[in-house]
Protein backbone atom coordinates (compact mmCIF):
# COMPACT_ATOMS: atom_id res chain seq x y z
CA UNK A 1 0.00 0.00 0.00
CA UNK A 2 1.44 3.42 -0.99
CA UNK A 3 1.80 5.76 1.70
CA UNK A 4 0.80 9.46 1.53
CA UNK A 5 3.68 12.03 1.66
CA UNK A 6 4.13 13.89 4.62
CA UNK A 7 3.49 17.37 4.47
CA UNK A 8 7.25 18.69 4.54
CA UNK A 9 8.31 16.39 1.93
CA UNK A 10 5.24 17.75 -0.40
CA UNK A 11 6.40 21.35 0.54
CA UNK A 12 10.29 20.98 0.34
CA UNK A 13 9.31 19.44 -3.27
CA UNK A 14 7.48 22.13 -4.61
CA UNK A 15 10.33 24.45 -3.33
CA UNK A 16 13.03 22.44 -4.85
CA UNK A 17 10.37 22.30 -8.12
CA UNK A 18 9.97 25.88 -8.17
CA UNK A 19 13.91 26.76 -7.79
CA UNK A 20 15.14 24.70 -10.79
CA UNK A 21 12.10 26.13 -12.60
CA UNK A 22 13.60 29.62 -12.72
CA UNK A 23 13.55 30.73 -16.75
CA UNK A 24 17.09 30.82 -18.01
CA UNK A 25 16.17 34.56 -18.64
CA UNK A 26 15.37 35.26 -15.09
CA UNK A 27 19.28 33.26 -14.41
CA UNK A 28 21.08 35.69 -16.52
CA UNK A 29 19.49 38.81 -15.06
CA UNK A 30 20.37 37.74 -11.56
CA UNK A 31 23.96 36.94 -12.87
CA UNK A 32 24.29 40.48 -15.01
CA UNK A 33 23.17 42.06 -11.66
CA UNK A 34 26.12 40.09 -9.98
CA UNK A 35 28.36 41.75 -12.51
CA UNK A 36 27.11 44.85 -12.80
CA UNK A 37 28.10 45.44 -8.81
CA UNK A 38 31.04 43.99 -9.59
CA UNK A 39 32.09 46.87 -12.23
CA UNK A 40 33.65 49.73 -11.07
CA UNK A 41 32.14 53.13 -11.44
CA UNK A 42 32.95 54.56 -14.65
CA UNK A 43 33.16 58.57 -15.56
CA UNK A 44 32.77 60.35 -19.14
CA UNK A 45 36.27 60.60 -19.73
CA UNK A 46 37.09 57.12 -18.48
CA UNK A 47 34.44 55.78 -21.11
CA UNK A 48 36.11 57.59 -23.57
CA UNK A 49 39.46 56.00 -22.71
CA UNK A 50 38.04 52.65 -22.94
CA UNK A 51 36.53 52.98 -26.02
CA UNK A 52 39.52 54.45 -27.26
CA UNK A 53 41.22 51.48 -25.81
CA UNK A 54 38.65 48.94 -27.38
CA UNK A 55 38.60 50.45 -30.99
CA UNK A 56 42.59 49.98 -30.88
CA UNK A 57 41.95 46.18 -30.17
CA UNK A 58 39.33 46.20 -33.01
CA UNK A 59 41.79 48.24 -35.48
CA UNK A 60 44.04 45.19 -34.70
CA UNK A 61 41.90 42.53 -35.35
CA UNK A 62 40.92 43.52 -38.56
CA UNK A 63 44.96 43.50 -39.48
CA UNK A 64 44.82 39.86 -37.87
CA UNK A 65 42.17 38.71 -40.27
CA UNK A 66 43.88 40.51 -43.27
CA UNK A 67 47.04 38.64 -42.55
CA UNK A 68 44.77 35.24 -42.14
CA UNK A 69 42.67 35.81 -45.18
CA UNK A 70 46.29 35.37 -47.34
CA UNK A 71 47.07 32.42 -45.98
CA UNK A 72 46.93 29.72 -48.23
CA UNK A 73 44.00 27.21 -47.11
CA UNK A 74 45.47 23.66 -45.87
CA UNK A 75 43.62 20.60 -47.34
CA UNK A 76 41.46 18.79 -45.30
CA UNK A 77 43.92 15.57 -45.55
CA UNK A 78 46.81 17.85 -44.29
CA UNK A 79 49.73 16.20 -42.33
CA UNK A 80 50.39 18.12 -39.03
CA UNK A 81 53.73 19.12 -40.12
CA UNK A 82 51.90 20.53 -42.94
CA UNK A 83 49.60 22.59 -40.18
CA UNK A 84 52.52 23.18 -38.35
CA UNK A 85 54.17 24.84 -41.35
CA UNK A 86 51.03 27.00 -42.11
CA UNK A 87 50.84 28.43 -38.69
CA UNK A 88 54.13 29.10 -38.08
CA UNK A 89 53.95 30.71 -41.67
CA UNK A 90 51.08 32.80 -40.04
CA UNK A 91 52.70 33.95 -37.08
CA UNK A 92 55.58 35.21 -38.93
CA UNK A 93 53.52 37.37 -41.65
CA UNK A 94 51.32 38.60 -38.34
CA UNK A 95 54.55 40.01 -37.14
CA UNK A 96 55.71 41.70 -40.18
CA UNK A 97 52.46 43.41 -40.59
CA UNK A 98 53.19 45.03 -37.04
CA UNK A 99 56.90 44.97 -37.41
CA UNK A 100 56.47 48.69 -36.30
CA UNK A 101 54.61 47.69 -32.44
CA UNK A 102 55.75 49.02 -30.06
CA UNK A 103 54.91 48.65 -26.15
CA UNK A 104 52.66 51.55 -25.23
CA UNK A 105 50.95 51.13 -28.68
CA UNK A 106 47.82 49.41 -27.08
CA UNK A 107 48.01 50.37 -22.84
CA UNK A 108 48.30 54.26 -24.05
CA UNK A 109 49.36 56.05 -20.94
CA UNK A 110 45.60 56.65 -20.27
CA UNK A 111 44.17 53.36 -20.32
CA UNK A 112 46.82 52.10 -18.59
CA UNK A 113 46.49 54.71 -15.64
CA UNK A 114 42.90 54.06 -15.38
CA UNK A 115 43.70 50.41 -14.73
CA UNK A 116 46.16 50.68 -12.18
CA UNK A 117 43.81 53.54 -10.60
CA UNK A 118 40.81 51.27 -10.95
CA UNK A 119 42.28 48.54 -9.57
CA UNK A 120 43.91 50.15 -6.43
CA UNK A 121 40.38 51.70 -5.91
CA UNK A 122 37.66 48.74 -6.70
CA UNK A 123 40.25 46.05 -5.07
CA UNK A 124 40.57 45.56 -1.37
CA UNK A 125 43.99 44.95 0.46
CA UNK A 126 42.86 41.26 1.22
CA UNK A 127 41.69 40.68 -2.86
CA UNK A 128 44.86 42.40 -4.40
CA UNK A 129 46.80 39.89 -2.24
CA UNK A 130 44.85 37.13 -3.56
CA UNK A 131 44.76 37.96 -6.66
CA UNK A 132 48.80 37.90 -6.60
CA UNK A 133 48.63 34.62 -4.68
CA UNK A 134 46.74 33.34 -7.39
CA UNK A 135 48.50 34.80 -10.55
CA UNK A 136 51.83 33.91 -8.92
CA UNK A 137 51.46 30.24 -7.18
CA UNK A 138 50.57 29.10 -10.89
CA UNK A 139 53.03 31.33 -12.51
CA UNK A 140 54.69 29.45 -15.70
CA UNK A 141 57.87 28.34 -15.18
CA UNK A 142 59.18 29.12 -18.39
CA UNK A 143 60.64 32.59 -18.71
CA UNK A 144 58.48 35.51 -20.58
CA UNK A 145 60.49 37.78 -23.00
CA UNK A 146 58.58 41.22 -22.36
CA UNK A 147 58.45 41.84 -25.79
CA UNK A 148 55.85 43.00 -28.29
CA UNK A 149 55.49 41.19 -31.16
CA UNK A 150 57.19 38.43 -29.77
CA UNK A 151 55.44 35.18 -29.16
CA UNK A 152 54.83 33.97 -25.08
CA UNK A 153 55.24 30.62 -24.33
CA UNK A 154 53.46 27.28 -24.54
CA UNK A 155 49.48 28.31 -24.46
CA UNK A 156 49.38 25.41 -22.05
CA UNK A 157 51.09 27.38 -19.47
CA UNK A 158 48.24 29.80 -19.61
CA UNK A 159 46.64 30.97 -15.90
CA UNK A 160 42.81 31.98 -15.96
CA UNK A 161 43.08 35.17 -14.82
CA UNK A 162 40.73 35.41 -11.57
CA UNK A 163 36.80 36.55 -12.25
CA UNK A 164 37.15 38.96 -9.70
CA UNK A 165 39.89 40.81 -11.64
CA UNK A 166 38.81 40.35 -15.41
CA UNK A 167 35.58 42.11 -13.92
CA UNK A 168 37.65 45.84 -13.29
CA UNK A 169 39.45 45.92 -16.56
CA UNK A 170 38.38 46.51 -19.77
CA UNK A 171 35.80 44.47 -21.94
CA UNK A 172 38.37 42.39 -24.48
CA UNK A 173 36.99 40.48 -27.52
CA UNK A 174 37.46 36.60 -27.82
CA UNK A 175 41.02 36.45 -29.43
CA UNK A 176 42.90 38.84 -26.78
CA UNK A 177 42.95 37.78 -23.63
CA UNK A 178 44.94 39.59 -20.20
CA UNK A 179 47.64 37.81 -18.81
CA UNK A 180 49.74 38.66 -15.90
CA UNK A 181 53.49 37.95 -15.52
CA UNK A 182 54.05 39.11 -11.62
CA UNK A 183 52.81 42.25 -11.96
CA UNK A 184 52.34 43.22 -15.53
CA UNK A 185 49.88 42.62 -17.23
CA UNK A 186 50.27 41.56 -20.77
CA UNK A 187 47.89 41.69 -23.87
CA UNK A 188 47.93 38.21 -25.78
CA UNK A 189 46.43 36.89 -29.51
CA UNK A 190 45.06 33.93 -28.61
CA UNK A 191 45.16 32.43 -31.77
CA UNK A 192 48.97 33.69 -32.53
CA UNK A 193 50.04 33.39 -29.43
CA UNK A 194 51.87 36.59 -29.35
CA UNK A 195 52.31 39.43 -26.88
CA UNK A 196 50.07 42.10 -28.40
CA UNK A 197 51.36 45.07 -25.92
CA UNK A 198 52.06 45.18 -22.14
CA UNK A 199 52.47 47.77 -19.13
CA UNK A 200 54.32 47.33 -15.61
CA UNK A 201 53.29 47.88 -12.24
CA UNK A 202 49.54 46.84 -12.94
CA UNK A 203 49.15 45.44 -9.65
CA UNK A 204 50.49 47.64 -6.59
């Protein structure tokens, strides 16, 4: 004979029912709230030096797919020696097309102020030190060349910068990503796996 359900059990089931029955829509506005606190506050002018910042990343991206569009397309029976060839032919015409970069070119003065100012503001003591516990206890051991243009090392050494962090700086497309090396904090391709532009001290 079944048994009826105890009260509790019914309501604890219709809570549990109604929880995982929140709309994915109603999930993402909770979660853009989240990140929205998380932001720091921004001004006119500091708008205006992200954008500026932003459209410089954009500007070159669209070099990035100019250089990729003349690269001859592999076959779909390609050796990967034969891949290996055709990205490493890549990299090299991505560097002559910004044989003139130079560090500074990306992190103008401005944008990089307003970073180190934002993040000495929006950070607390306790989060800036664990934010350098974190970038530094999984630190790559192989040593990074501070160069622009030049490429940084195995991908697989990469660190995911901490959410808390990526949340303070600038918005960055899908192909650049931040990277810190101690304390400075480079811009990387992704894809190329080259050092796009750095500045120091980005941490205090």
């Amino acid at each position: 004979m079944i048994q009826p359900a105890k009260p509790g059990i019914v309501a604890s089931t219709v809570l549990l029912i109604a929880v995982f029955s929140i709309s994915r829509a109603a999930q993402k506005k909770v979660v853009d709230q989240i990140i929205k606190e998380e932001q720091p506050a921004v001004s006119a002018a500091d708008k205006a030096t992200i954008k500026a910042f932003q459209d410089r990343v954009a500007q070159y991206l669209k070099v990035r797919a100019e250089v990729k569009a003349k690269v001859p397309k592999l076959a779909k029976d390609s050796t990967p020696e034969q891949i290996q060839v055709a990205e490493n032919a890549y990299v090299v015409s991505l560097r002559a097309a910004r044989a003139g970069a130079r560090q500074g070119a990306l992190f103008t003065p401005d944008v990089a102020q307003y970073i180190r100012t934002t993040l000495k503001r929006e950070l607390s003591s306790t989060e800036k030190k664990d934010v350098r516990e974190t970038v530094l206890d999984k630190e790559t051991t192989i040593p990074v060349a501070l160069k622009v243009n030049y490429p940084y090392p195995d991908p697989k050494e990469f660190v995911e910068m901490p959410a808390k962090l990526l949340l303070k700086l600038p918005e960055l497309p899908k192909e650049v990503k931040y990277r810190y090396v101690g304390r400075t904090l480079l811009l990387l391709d992704t894809d190329s796996n080259l050092i796009l532009d750095y500045m120091v001290d980005a941490l205090a």
